[in-house]
Every structure is written in structure tokens, then in C-alpha cells.
Protein backbone atom coordinates (compact mmCIF):
# COMPACT_ATOMS: atom_id res chain seq x y z
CA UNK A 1 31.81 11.28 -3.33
CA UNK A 2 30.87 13.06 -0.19
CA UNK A 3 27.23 14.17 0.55
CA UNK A 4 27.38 18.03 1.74
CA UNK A 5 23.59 18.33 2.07
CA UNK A 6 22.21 22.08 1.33
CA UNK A 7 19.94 23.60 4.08
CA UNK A 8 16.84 22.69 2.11
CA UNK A 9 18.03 18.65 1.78
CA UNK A 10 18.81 18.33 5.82
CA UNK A 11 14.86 19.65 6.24
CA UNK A 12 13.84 17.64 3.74
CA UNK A 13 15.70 14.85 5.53
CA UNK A 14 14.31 15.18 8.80
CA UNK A 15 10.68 15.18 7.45
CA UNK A 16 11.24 11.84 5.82
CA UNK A 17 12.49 10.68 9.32
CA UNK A 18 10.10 12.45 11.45
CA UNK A 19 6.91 10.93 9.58
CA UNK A 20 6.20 7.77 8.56
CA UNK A 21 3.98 8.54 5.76
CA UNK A 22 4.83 11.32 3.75
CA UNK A 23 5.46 13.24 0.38
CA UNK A 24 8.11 15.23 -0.66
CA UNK A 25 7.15 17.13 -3.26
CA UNK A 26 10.36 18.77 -4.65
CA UNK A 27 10.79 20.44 -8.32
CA UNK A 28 13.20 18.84 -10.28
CA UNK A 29 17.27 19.68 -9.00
CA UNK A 30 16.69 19.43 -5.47
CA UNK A 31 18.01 16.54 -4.89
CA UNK A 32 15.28 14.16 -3.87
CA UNK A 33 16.37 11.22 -4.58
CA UNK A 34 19.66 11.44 -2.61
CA UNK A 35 17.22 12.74 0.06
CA UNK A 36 15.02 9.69 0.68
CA UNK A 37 18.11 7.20 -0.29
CA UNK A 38 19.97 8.99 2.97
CA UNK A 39 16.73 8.83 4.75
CA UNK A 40 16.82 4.38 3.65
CA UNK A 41 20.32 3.78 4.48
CA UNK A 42 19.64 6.05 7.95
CA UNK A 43 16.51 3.63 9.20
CA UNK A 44 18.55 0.29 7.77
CA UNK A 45 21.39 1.11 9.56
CA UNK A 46 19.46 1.68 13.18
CA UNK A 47 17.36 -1.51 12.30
CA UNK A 48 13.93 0.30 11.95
CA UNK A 49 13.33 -1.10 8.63
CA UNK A 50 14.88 -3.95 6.79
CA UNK A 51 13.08 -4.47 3.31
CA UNK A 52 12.50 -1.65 1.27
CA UNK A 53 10.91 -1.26 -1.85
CA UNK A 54 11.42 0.97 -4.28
CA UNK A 55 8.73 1.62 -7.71
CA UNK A 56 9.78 4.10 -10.06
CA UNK A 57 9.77 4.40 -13.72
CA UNK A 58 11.46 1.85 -15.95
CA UNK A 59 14.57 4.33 -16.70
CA UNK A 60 14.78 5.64 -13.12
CA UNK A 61 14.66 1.93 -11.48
CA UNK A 62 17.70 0.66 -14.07
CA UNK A 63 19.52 4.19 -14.17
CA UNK A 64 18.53 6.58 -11.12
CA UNK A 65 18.39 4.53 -8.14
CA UNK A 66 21.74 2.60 -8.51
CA UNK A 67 23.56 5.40 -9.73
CA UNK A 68 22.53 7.21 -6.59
CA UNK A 69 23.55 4.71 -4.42
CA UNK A 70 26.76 4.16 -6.07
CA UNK A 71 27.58 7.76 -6.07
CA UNK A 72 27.67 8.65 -2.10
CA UNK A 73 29.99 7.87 -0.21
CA UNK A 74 27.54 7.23 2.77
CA UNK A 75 25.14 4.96 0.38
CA UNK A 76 27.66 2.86 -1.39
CA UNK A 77 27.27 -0.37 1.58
CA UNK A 78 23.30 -0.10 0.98
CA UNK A 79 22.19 -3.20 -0.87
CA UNK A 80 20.53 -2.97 -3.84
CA UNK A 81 18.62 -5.49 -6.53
CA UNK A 82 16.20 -5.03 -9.04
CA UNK A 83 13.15 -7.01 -9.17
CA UNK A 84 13.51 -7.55 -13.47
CA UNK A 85 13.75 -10.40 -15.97
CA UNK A 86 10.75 -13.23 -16.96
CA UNK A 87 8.03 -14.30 -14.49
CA UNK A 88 10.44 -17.11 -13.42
CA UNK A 89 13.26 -15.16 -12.38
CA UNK A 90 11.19 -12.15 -10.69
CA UNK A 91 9.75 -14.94 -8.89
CA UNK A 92 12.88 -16.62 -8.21
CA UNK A 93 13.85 -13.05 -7.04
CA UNK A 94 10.94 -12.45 -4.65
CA UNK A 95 11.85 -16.05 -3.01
CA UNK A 96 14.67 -15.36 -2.10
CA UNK A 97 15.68 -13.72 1.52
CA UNK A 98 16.54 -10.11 1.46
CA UNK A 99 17.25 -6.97 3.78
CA UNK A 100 17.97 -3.66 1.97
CA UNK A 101 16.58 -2.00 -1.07
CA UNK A 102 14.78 -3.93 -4.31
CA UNK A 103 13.36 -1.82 -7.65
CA UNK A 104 10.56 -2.58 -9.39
CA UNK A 105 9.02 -0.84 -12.20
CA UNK A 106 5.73 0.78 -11.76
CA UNK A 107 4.27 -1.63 -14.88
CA UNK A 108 5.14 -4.60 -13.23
CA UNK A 109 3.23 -3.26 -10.26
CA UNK A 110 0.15 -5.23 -11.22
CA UNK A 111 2.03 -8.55 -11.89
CA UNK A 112 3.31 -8.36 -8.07
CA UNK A 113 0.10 -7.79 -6.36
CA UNK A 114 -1.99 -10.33 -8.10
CA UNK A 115 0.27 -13.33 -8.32
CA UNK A 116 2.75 -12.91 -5.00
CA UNK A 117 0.66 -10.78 -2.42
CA UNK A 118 -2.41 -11.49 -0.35
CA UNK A 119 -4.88 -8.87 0.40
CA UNK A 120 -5.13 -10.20 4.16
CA UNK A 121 -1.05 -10.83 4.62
CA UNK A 122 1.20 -8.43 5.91
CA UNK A 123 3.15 -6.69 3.04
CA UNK A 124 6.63 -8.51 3.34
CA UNK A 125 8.50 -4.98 3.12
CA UNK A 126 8.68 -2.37 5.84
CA UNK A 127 8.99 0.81 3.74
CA UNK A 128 7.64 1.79 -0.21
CA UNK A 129 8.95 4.14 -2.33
CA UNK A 130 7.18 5.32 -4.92
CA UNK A 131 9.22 7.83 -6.85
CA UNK A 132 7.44 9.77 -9.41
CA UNK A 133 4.08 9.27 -7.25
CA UNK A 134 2.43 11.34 -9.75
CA UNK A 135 2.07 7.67 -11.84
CA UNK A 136 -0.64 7.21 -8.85
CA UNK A 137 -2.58 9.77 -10.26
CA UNK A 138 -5.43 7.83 -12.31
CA UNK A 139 -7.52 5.53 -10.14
CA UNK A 140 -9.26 4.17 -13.01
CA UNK A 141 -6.49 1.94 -13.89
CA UNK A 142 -5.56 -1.73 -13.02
CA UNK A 143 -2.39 -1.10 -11.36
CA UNK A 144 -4.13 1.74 -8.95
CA UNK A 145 -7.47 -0.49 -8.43
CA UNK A 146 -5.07 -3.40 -7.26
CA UNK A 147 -2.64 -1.16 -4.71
CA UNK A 148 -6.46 -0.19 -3.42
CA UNK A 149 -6.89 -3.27 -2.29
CA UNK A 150 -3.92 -3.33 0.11
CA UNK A 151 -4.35 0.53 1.31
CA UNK A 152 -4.70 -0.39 5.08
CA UNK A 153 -1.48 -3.04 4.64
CA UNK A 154 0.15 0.34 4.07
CA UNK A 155 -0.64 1.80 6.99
CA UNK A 156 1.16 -0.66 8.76
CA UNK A 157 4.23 0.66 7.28
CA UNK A 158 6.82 3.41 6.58
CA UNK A 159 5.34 5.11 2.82
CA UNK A 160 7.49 7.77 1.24
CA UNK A 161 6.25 9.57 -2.24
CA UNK A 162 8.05 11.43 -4.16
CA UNK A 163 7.75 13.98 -7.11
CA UNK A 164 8.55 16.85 -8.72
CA UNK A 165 4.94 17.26 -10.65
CA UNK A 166 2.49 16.53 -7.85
CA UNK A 167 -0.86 17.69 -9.98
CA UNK A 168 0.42 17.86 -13.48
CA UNK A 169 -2.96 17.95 -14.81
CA UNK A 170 -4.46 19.92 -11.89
CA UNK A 171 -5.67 18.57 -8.33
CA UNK A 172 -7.54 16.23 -9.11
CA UNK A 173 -4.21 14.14 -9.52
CA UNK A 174 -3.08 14.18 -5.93
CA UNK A 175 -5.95 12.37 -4.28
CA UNK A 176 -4.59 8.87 -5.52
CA UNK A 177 -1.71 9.38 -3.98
CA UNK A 178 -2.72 10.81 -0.87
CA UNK A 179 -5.24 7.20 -0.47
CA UNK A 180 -2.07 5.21 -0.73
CA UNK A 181 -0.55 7.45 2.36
CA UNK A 182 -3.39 7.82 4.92
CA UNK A 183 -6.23 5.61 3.32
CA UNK A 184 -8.47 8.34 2.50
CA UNK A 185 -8.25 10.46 5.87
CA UNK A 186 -7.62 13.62 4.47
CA UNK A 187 -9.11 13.86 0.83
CA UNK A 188 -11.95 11.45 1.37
CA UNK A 189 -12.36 7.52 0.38
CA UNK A 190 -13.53 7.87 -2.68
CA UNK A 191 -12.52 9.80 -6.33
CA UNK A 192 -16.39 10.75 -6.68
CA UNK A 193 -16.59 12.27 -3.55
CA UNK A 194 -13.22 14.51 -3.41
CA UNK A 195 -13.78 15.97 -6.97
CA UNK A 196 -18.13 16.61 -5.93
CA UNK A 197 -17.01 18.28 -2.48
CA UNK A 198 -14.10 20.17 -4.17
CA UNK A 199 -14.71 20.78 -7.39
CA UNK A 200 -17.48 21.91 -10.51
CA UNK A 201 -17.69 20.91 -13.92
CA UNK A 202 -17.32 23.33 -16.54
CA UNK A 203 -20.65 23.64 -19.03
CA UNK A 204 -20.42 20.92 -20.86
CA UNK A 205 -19.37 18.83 -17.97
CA UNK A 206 -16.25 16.71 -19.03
CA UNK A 207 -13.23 19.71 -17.11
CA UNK A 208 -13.57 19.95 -13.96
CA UNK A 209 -12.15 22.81 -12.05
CA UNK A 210 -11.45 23.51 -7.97
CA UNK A 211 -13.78 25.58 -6.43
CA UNK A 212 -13.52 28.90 -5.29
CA UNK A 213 -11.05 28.23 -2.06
CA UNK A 214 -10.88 24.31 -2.68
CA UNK A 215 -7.57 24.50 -3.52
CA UNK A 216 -6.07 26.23 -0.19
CA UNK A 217 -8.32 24.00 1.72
CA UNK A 218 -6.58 21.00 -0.11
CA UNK A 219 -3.68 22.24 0.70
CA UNK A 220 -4.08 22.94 4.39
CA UNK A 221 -5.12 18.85 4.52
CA UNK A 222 -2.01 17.97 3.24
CA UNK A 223 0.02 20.24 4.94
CA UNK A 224 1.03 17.65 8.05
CA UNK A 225 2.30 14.80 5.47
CA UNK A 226 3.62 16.97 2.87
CA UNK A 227 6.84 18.89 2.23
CA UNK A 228 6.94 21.68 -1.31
CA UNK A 229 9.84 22.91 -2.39
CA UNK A 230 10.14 24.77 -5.29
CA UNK A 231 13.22 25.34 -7.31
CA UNK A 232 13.23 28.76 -7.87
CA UNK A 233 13.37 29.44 -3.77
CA UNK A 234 16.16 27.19 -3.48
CA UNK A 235 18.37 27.05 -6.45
CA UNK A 236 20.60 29.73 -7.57
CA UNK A 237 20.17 28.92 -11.10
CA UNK A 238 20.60 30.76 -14.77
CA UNK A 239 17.77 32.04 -15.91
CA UNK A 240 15.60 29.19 -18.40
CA UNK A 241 15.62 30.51 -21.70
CA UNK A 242 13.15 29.38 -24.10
CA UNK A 243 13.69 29.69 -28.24
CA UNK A 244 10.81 29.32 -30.36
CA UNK A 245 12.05 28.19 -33.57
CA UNK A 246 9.08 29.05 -35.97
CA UNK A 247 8.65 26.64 -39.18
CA UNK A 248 6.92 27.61 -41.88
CA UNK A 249 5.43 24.69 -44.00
CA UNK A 250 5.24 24.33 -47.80
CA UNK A 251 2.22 25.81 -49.42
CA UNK A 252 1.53 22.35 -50.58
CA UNK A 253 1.70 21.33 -46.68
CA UNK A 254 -0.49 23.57 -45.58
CA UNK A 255 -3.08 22.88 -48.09
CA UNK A 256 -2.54 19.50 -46.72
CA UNK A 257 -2.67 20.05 -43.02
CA UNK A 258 -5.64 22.57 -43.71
CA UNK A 259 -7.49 20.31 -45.52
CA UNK A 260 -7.13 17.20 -42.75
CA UNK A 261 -7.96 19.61 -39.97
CA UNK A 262 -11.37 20.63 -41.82
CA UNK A 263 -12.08 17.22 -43.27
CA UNK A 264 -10.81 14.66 -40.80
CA UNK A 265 -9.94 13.18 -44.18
CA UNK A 266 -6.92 13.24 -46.18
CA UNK A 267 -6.10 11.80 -49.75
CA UNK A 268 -2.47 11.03 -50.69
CA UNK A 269 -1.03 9.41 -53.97
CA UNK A 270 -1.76 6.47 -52.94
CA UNK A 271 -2.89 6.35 -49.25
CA UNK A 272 -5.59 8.04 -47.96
CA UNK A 273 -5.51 9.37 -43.76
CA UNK A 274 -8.57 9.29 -41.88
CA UNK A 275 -9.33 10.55 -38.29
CA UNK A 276 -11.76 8.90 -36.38
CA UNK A 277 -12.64 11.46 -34.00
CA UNK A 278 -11.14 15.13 -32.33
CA UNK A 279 -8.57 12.89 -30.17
CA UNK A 280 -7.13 11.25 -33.74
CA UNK A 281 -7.21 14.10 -35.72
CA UNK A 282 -5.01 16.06 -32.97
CA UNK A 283 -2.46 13.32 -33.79
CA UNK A 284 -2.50 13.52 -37.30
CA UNK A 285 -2.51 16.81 -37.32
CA UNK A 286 0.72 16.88 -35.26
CA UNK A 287 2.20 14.15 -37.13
CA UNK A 288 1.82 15.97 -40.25
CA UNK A 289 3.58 19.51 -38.96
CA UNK A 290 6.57 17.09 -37.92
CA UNK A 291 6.82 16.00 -40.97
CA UNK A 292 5.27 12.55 -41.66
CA UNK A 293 1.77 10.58 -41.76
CA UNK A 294 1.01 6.88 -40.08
CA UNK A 295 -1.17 5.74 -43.12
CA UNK A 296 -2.47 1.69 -43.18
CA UNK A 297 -4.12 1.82 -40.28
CA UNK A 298 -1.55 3.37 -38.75
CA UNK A 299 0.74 0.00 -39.41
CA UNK A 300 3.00 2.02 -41.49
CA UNK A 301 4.10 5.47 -42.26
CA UNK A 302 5.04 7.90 -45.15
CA UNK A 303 7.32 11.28 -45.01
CA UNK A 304 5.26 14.66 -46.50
CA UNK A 305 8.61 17.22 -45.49
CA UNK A 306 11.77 17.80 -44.35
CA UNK A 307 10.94 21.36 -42.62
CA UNK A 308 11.75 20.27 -38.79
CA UNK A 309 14.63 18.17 -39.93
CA UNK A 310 15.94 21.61 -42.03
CA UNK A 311 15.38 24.03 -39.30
CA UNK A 312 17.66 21.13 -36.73
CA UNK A 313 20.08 21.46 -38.99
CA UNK A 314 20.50 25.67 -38.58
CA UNK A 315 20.50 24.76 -34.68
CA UNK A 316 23.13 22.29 -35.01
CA UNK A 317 25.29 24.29 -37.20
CA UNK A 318 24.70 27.73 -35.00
CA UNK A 319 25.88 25.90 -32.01
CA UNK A 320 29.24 24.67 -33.62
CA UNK A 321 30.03 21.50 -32.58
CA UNK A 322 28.81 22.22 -28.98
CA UNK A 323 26.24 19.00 -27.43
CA UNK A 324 22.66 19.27 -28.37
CA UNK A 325 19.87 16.89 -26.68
CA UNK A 326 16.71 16.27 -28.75
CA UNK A 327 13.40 15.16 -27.43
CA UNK A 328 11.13 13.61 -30.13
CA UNK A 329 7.80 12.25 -29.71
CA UNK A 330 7.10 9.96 -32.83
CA UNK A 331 8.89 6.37 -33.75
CA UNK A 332 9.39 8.18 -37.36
CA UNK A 333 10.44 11.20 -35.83
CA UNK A 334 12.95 8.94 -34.35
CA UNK A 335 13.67 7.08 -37.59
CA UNK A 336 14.15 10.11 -39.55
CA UNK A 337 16.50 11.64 -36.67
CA UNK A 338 18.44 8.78 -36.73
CA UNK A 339 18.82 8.94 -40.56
CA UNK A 340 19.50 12.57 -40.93
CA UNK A 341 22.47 12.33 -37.69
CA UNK A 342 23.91 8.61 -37.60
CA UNK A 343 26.38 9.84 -35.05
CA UNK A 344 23.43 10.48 -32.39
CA UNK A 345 23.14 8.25 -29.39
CA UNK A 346 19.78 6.92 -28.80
CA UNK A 347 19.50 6.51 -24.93
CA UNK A 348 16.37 4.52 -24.71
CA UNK A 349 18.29 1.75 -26.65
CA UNK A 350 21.10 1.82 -24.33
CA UNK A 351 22.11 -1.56 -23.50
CA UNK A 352 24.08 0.49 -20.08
CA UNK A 353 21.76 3.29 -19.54
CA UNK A 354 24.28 4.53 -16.55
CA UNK A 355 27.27 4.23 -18.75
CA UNK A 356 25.37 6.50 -21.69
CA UNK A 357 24.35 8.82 -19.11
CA UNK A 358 28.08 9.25 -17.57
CA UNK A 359 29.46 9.11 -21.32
CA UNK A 360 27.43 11.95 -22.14
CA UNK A 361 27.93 14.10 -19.24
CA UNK A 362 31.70 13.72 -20.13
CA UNK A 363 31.10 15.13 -23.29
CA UNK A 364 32.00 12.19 -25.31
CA UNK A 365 28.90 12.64 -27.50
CA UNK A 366 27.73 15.84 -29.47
CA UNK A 367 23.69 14.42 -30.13
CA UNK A 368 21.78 12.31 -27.69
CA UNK A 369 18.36 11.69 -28.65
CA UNK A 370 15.57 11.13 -25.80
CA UNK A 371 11.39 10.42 -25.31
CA UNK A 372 10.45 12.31 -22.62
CA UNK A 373 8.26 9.72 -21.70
CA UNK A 374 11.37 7.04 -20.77
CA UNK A 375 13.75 9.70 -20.40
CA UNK A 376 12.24 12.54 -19.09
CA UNK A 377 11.85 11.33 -15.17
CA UNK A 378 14.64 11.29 -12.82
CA UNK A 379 17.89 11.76 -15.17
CA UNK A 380 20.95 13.69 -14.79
CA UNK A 381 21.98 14.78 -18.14
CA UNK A 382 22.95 18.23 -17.28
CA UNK A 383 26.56 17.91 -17.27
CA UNK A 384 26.88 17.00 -21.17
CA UNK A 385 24.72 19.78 -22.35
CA UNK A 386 23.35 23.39 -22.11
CA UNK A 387 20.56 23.37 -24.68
CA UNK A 388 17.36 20.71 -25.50
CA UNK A 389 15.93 21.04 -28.71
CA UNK A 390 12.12 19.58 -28.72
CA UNK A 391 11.75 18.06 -32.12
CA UNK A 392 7.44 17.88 -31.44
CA UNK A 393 5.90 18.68 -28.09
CA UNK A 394 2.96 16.36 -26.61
CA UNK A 395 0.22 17.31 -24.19
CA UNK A 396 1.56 15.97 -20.96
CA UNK A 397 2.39 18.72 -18.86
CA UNK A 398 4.46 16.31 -16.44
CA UNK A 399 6.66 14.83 -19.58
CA UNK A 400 7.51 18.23 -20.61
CA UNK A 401 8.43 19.59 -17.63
CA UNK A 402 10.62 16.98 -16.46
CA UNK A 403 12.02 16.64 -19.42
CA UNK A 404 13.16 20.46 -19.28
């Protein structure tokens, strides 16, 4: 298939060319990822780069990034291989001589730096990728202590980031990132010191919020490496419409659920449910309005209603016979699905994720069933569907949007 860029994908284009480090922060449907894969096959083809890698989520490195490159016309002679299997074989993988493009997933991330790079060695790659940079966004953890390590390798290189949800839990999430582009230039060295310049805590000191004018003034720092796009200034699109579908529980239920919220402490017939603390008991509590309870330590699990499952059923029947994608959020909401609709397609458990995804933009399947966690980043399952059902609805802001 050709590539007929839009206005908006040439600029973004030339950004990625023009500046070696860089974000492209562009809502979901713009087209980034055909963006920076033109921008790769552009800079392997005059020689300026010959090793790129690529980290993404697990779904998006087996799914997004060869089905790109497969897709366009212009893309199709790019090499690509995918840095996957036991230790032995990634190993085997990394050993091996190679000019072009290479996936790996962003948990594996740790794995490579602390068993096949060198904090004083060159970074054998000449460009990184990291699509859905917002996974960047906590430098407490392992994976983002160890990329530390290497932030001035990365100078030494081309960096691209790219997302759609740049501060999905405010900005506070962008200045891991940013470290990774211009080792701490802009937004400071340090997490401590860009949230205490930029930012106060609320009273009882755990939320922190921008000050008044921090958040132009992080802005205007980012400005030179970053590129924001959103959707609605681009896109000619249908307007998003959004259903609630209220529920009402059993008066047995509610008792239930009213009982657990005020108690932290449920008793069943024969299991009891206990919440530990406020963070638990938001689980349970959740659990419970979908329609089920993990009991035994959570090991197991036990069904209290059908009243989600029922109200699925009116949606499926109103939209008569016409595709339906459902996003749950439990393993027994995904049991129970499964049960209630054994024609549905489960496409984390796709042993072809890119011949699901073309299956069901062809229509061939009526009820595709999704986590927005593995499913929500970087997928095209537009063409098989106009409506998304969320069975339960988490608290990541990111997840939810993408997913949408």
C-alpha cells in the first residue's frame, strides 16, 4: 500500500529528521508509528544509522511494528527481528550481526542492560525507539534505574519517543522521559528536584500538584525537542459518543457491597473477604459490582451476580448481530465472558496476534474480547467495529484512553 502522508505526518516527519533527540507526542490516529518507521527506513537508507532499536509494549513489538512495516509500500525492504524467546536464544540473537530494525519488549528491558551492556561501552545501536515512552514515567523502578545508568551513552545517539499519553497521571510523568532524551538539561537531574521547583503537595502531602505557571514553563522547556498534536485539530472524525449503561444491583448485593465498603470485612457462606487497607478494599469493592469476589487469599474466586453479564446481553441483542469489542479488567471477568459468549475471540491468547487483528477488521468475528492493559496500546481494531463495551473500568487514565 502506498503512503500518502497528511500535512500533519510530513511535519511530523521532518521533526524526527531535523532532531536527533526528540518526542512526538501525537493522540492516538495520527499515525505515529508510520511516522517514525518512514523517518528509520529514511536514515537506513542514506547510511546515517544502521542498528535500530525499537522497545514497545509486548502486543505492539509482536503486532504493531511488523504490521507497519509490512503494510507500506516504502517500508516493506526494512529489516526487521524481534529480540524474543529464552535467555539462550535472545542471546544467540544479540550475537549475531545486524543492520536494520530489532524489537524488544519494554520488560525485557532490564534483562538487556544488566547481562549484555556495559555502562562505559558504546551502546551497539545508533537510534532507540521507545514507543509508548509514557512506560518511562516511574523512576522508581528497576528497568528506569538501570536505563539511568547509560543516560549519557544516549546522547551519543539518535533517541526518538513516542506517545499518545505523555502525562497520563499529570506532569510529573514526563520528566523520566525527558532524562532519557537530554540527560536532565531541561527538567533538572533529579525527580526530587523537578517536582520541589515545580510543584506543591496538597495538605496531607502524598498529591502533588504544578504550581501556579509551572506547567507553561514546563512546557516552554520542552518546546525545542517536542512535537503535540492533538487529534481533534487534525482528524475529521465522528463525534465520540459515550453510553452509560447504569446497573442496578440486587438488594442482597448491595447489602453486600455496603457492608464490605463500611467494614473492610465481608462474610460469605462459606468464605469470608477481607481488605487489608483503602488500596484492597477499592478492589474488592470493584470486583464485587462486576460481579464476583477473589476469596482464599485471593487464590481463588466465587460469582455473587450476573447483573453486568445481563445488561451485555441487552447490548448485544440491541446491536443485532453487528461486532462488539469488550474490554474487561478481571481474569473472572474474563472467565465468565468467555462462558456466557463461547464464540468470542480472546486476542491476548492469539497464537497470530496480526492475523486476529486483520481477521477482525474483516469482519469475520462478531465479539473480540481485550485488556486494555495488553491490548489497549498501539492497535488498529477500528475497521471490525464501531462500538467498545467496557465490562469494568480501572484507574489508569493512559489504559483507558488508549483503549478508546
Amino acid at each position: 500500500m502506498k503512503w500518502d502522508p497528511k500535512p500533519f505526518q510530513s511535519e511530523a516527519l521532518r521533526f524526527a529528521l531535523d532532531h536527533t533527540h526528540a518526542s512526538l507526542w501525537m493522540e492516538m490516529g495520527l499515525g505515529k508509528t508510520s511516522v517514525a518507521a518512514t523517518a528509520i527506513a529514511y536514515l537506513l537508507d542514506r547510511g546515517e544509522i544502521g542498528r535500530v532499536l525499537i522497545v514497545a509494549p509486548k502486543r505492539v513489538c509482536a503486532s504493531v511494528w511488523p504490521s507497519e512495516l509490512r503494510k507500506w509500500d516504502h517500508l516493506q525492504w526494512v529489516p526487521c527481528r524481534a529480540i524474543v524467546g529464552t535467555v539462550k536464544q535472545r542471546a544467540r540473537i544479540l550475537g549475531t550481526p545486524w543492520t536494520g530494525v530489532e524489537t524488544i519488549t519494554y520488560d525485557l528491558l532490564l534483562w538487556l542492560f544488566q547481562n549484555h551492556l556495559k555502562p562505559d561501552a558504546p551502546l551497539p545501536w545508533d537510534m532507540v525507539v521507545f514507543d509508548e515512552s509514557s512506560k518511562l514515567k516511574d523512576p522508581g523502578t528497576r528497568r528506569f534505574r538501570a536505563l539511568r545508568r547509560y543516560k549519557q551513552r544516549f546522547a551519543d545517539l539518535r533517541v526518538l519517543h513516542l506517545t499518545g499519553s505523555p502525562s497520563p497521571s499529570g506532569l510529573l510523568n514526563v520528566w523520566g522521559p525527558t532524562l532519557l532524551l537530554d540527560q536532565g538539561e531541561r527538567l533538572g537531574t533529579t525527580f526530587g528536584g523537578y517536582r520541589s521547583r515545580w510543584f506543591a503537595p496538597d495538605y496531607m502531602g502524598w498529591n502533588f500538584e504544578p504550581r501556579e505557571g509551572a506547567a507553561a514553563q514546563i512546557h516552554e522547556r520542552l518546546a525545542d525537542i517536542t512535537l503535540s498534536m492533538k487529534a481533534k485539530h487534525y482528524l475529521d472524525m465522528p463525534p465520540l459518543i459515550i453510553t452509560d449503561v447504569w446497573v442496578d444491583l440486587p438488594a442482597e448485593c448491595t447489602a453486600q457491597y455496603r457492608e464490605l465498603e463500611r467494614e473492610m470485612f465481608l462474610q460469605l457462606e462459606d468464605d469470608t473477604v477481607e481488605a487489608a487497607n483503602g488500596g484492597v478494599l477499592t478492589g474488592k469493592c470493584r470486583q464485587l459490582a462486576n460481579g464476583f469476589l477473589f476469596i482464599n487469599d485471593g487464590t481463588d474466586w466465587t460469582a455473587i451476580h450476573e447483573e453486568k453479564l445481563q445488561a451485555l446481553d441487552d447490548i448485544i441483542e440491541e446491536r443485532e448481530g453487528r461486532s462488539l469489542l469488550i474490554a474487561y479488567q478481571f481474569k473472572p471477568d474474563l472467565a465468565r465472558l468467555r462462558k456466557r459468549y463461547p464464540r468470542a475471540v480472546v486476542y491476548t491468547e492469539a497464537k497470530d496476534p496480526i492475523a486476529l487483528e486483520e481477521e477482525w477488521n474483516e469482519g469475520k468475528h462478531q465479539l473480540m474480547l481485550i485488556h486494555p492493559q495488553s491490548a489497549g496500546h498501539g492497535l488498529n481494531l477500528q475497521g471490525g467495529t464501531d462500538a467498545l463495551a467496557l465490562y469494568g473500568v480501572g484507574w489508569s487514565l493512559d489504559q483507558y484512553e488508549q483503549t478508546i
